[in-house]
Protein backbone atom coordinates (compact mmCIF):
# COMPACT_ATOMS: atom_id res chain seq x y z
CA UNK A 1 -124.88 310.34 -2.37
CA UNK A 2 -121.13 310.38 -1.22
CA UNK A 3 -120.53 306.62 -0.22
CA UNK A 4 -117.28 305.67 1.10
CA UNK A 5 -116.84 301.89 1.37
CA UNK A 6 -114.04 298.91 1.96
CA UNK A 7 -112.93 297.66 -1.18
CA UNK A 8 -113.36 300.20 -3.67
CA UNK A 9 -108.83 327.36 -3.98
CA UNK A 10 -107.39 330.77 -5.28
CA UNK A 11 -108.88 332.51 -2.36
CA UNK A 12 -105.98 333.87 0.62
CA UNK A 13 -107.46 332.25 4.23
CA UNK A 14 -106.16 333.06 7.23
CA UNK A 15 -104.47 329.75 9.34
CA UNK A 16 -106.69 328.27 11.62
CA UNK A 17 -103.27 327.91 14.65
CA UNK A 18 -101.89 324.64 15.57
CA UNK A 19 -102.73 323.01 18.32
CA UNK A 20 -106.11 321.35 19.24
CA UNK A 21 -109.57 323.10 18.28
CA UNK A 22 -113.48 322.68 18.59
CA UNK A 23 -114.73 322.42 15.35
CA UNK A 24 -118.05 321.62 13.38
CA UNK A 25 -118.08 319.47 10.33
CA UNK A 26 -119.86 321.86 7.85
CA UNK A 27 -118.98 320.60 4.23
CA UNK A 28 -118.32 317.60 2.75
CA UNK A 29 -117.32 318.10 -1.21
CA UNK A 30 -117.07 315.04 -3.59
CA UNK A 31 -113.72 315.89 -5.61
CA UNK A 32 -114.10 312.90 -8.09
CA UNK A 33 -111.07 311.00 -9.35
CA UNK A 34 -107.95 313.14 -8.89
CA UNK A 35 -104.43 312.27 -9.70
CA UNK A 36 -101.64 312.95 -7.54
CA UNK A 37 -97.73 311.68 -7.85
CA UNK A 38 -95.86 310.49 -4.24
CA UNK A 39 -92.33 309.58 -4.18
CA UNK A 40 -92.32 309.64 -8.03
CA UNK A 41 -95.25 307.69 -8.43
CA UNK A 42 -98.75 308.74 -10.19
CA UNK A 43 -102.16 307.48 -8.63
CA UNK A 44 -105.87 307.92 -9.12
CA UNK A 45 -108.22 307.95 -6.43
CA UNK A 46 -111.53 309.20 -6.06
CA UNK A 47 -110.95 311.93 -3.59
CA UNK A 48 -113.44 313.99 -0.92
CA UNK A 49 -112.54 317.19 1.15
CA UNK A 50 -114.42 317.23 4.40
CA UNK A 51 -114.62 320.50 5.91
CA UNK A 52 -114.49 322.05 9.55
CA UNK A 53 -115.29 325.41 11.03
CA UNK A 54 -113.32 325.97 14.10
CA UNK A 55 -114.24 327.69 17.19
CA UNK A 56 -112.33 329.07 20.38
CA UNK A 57 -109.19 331.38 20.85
CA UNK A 58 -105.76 330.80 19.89
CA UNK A 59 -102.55 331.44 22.18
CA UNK A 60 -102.85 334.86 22.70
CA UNK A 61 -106.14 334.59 23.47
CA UNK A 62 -107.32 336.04 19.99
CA UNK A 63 -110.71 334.61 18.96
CA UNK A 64 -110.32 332.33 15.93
CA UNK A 65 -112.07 334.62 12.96
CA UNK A 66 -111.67 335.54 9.76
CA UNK A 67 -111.68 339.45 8.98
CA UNK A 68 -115.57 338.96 8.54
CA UNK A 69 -116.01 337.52 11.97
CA UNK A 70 -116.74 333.94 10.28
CA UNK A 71 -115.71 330.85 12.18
CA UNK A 72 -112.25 330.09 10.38
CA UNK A 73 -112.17 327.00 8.46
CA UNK A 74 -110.16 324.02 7.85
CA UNK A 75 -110.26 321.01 5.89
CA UNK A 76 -108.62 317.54 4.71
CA UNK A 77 -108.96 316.00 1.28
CA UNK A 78 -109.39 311.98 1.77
CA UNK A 79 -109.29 309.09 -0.65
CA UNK A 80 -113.21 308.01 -0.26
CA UNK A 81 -112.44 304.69 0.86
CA UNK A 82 -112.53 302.48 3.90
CA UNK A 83 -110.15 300.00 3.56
CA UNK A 84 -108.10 299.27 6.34
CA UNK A 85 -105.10 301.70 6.15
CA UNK A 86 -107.15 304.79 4.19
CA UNK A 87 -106.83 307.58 6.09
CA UNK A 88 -110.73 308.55 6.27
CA UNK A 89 -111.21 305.41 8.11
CA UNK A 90 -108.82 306.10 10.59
CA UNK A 91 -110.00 309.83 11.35
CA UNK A 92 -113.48 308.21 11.55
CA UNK A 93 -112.62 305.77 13.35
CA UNK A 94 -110.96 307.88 15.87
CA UNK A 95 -113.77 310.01 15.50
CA UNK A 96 -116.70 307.99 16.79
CA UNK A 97 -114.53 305.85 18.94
CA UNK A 98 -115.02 302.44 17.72
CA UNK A 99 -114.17 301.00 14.81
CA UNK A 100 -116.84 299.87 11.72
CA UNK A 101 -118.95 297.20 12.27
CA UNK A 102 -118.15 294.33 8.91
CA UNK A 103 -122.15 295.62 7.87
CA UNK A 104 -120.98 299.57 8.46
CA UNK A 105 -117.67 298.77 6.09
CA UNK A 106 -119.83 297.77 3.18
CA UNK A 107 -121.28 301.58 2.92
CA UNK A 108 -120.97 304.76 5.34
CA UNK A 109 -123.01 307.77 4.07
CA UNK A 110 -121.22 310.62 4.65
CA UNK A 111 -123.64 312.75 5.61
CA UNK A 112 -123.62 311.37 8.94
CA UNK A 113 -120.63 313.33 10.16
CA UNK A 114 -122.80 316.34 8.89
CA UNK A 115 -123.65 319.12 11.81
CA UNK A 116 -121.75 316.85 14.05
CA UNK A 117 -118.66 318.34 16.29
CA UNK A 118 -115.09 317.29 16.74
CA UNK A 119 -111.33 318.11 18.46
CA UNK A 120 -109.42 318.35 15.51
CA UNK A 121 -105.48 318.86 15.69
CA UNK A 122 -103.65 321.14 13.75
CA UNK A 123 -100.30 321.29 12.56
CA UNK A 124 -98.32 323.98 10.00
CA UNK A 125 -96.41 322.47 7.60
CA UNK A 126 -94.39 323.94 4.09
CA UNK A 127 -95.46 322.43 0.44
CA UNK A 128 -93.52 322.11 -2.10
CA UNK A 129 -94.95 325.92 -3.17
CA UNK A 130 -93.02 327.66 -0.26
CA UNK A 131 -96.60 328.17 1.49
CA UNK A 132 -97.41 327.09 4.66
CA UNK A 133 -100.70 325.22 5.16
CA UNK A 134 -102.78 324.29 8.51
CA UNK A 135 -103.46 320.37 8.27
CA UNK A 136 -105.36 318.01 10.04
CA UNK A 137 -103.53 315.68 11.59
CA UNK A 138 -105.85 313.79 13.79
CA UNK A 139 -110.23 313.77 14.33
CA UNK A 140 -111.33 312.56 17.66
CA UNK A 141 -114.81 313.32 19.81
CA UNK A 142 -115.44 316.17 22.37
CA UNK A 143 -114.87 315.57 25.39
CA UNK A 144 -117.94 314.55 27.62
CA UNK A 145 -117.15 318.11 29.74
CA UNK A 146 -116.80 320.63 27.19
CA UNK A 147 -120.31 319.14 25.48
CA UNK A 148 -121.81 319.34 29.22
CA UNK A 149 -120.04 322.85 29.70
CA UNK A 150 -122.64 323.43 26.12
CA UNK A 151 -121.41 323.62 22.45
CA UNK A 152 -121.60 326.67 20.10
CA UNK A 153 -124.26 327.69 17.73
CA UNK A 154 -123.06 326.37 14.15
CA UNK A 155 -122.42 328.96 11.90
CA UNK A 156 -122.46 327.97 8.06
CA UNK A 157 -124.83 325.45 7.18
CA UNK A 158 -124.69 321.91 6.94
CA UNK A 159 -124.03 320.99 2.64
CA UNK A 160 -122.94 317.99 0.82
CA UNK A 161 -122.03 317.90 -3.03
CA UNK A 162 -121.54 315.35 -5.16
CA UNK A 163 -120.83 314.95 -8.44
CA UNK A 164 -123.12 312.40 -9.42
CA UNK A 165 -125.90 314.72 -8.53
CA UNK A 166 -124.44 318.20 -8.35
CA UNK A 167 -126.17 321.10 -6.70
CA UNK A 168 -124.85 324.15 -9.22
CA UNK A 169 -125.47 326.86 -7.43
CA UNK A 170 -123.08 325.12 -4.02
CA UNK A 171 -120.94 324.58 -6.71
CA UNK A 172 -120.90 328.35 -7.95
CA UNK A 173 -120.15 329.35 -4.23
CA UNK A 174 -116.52 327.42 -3.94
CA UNK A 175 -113.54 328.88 -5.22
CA UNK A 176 -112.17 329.20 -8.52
CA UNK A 177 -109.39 326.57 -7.25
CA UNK A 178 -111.77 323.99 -5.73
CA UNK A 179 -114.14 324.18 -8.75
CA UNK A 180 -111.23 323.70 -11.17
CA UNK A 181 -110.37 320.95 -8.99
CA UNK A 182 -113.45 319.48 -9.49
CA UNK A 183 -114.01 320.07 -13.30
CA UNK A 184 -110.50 318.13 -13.86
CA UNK A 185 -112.08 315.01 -12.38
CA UNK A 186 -113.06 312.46 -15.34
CA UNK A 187 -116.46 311.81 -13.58
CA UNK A 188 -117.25 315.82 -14.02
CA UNK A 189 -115.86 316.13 -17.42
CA UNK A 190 -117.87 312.84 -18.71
CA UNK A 191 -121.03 314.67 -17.77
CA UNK A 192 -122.70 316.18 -20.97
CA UNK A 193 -125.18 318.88 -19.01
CA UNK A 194 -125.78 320.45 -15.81
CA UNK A 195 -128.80 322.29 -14.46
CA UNK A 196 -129.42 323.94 -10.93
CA UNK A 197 -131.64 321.79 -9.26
CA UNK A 198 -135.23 323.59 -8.36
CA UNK A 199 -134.85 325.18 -4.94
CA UNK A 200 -137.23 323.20 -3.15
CA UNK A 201 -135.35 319.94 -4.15
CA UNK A 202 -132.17 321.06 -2.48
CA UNK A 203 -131.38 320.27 0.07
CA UNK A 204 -128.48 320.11 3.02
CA UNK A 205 -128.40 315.92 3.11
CA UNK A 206 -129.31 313.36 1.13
CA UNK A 207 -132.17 311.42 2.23
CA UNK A 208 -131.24 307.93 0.78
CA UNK A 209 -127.65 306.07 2.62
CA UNK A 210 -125.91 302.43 1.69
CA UNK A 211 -126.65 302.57 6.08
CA UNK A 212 -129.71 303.96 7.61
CA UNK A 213 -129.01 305.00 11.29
CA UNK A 214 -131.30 306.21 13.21
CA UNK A 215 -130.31 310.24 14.87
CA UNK A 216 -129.36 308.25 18.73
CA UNK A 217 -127.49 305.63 16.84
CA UNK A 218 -124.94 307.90 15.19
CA UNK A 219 -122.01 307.00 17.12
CA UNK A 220 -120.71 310.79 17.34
CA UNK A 221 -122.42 312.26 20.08
């Protein structure tokens, strides 16, 4: 399970454009404890990357897919954490459209945003590499006409990982950067063995959460 609570890749893409987008949350990878260094200074956090597919044209009315006609994809790493100025509370936050509930704040299972759909804006920026990158800047709902207008057919399929209990063949299917990003992480080096998980135990969501919801309680829809 991928908990977030109060308290507590070599590949080339193409850019998903700037501006505002339709998009599916498809992914959601546990990253484990990563360090990074702002303004001089070295932290670690235990990180997630949620992922999106994104759907529609762009400005010159160019359909937004990749030279394999897949959905283009973007995503945004988050320290897993809901405390009040952390970044993935915000976005969900935004997201749903109300905040957490004091009982939601002590443990949101993450595979509730899962399959669910989103306006996500985009902006290009530069890193410190000289590339530029698309990033997401802000995660709110669809509006109540484009859902009633109808929504796309997802394409990829809805998958979790984490670390804790890692599905090996998912994590044979990322990219050589994401996996080393992973294998870095204390909490995947401290692990002795790993073994694929029999087929008919895998599966897209965990069934256990800190929060059971039932499916017309999710506040996404």
């Amino acid at each position: 399970m991928i908990i977030a609570r109060a308290g507590d890749s070599g590949r080339e893409f193409k850019l998903v454009p700037p501006g505002l987008h339709l998009s599916r949350c498809y992914r959601v990878i546990d990253l484990g404890t990563q360090l990074t260094v702002f303004q001089g200074k070295e932290k670690s956090n235990r990180k997630v990357l949620v992922q999106f597919e994104v759907y529609g044209e762009d400005d010159l009315g160019n359909p937004m897919v990749t030279d394999n006609g897949d959905p283009m994809v973007v995503g945004k790493n988050y320290t897993l954490s809901l405390n009040e100025m952390a970044s993935l509370r915000k976005d969900l936050q935004s997201w749903r459209g109300r905040e957490f509930t004091s009982e939601e704040l002590k443990g949101f299972q993450l595979s509730n945003i899962l399959d669910q759909w989103a306006m996500v804006s985009i902006i290009h920026t530069s890193g410190n590499d000289g590339k530029t990158y698309a990033n997401i800047t802000a995660v709110m709902p669809v509006p109540a006409n484009v859902r009633k207008a109808g929504l796309p057919t997802g394409h990829n399929k809805p998958v979790i990982f984490s670390i804790d209990s890692p599905d090996m063949a998912l994590y044979e299917s990322f990219s050589d950067g994401l996996k080393a990003k992973i294998a870095k992480s204390p909490e995947w080096s401290s692990r002795t063995s790993y073994a694929p998980r029999p087929a008919a135990q895998q599966t897209s969501r965990p069934a256990a959460a800190a929060v059971e919801f039932e499916e017309d309680d999710i506040p996404f829809s």
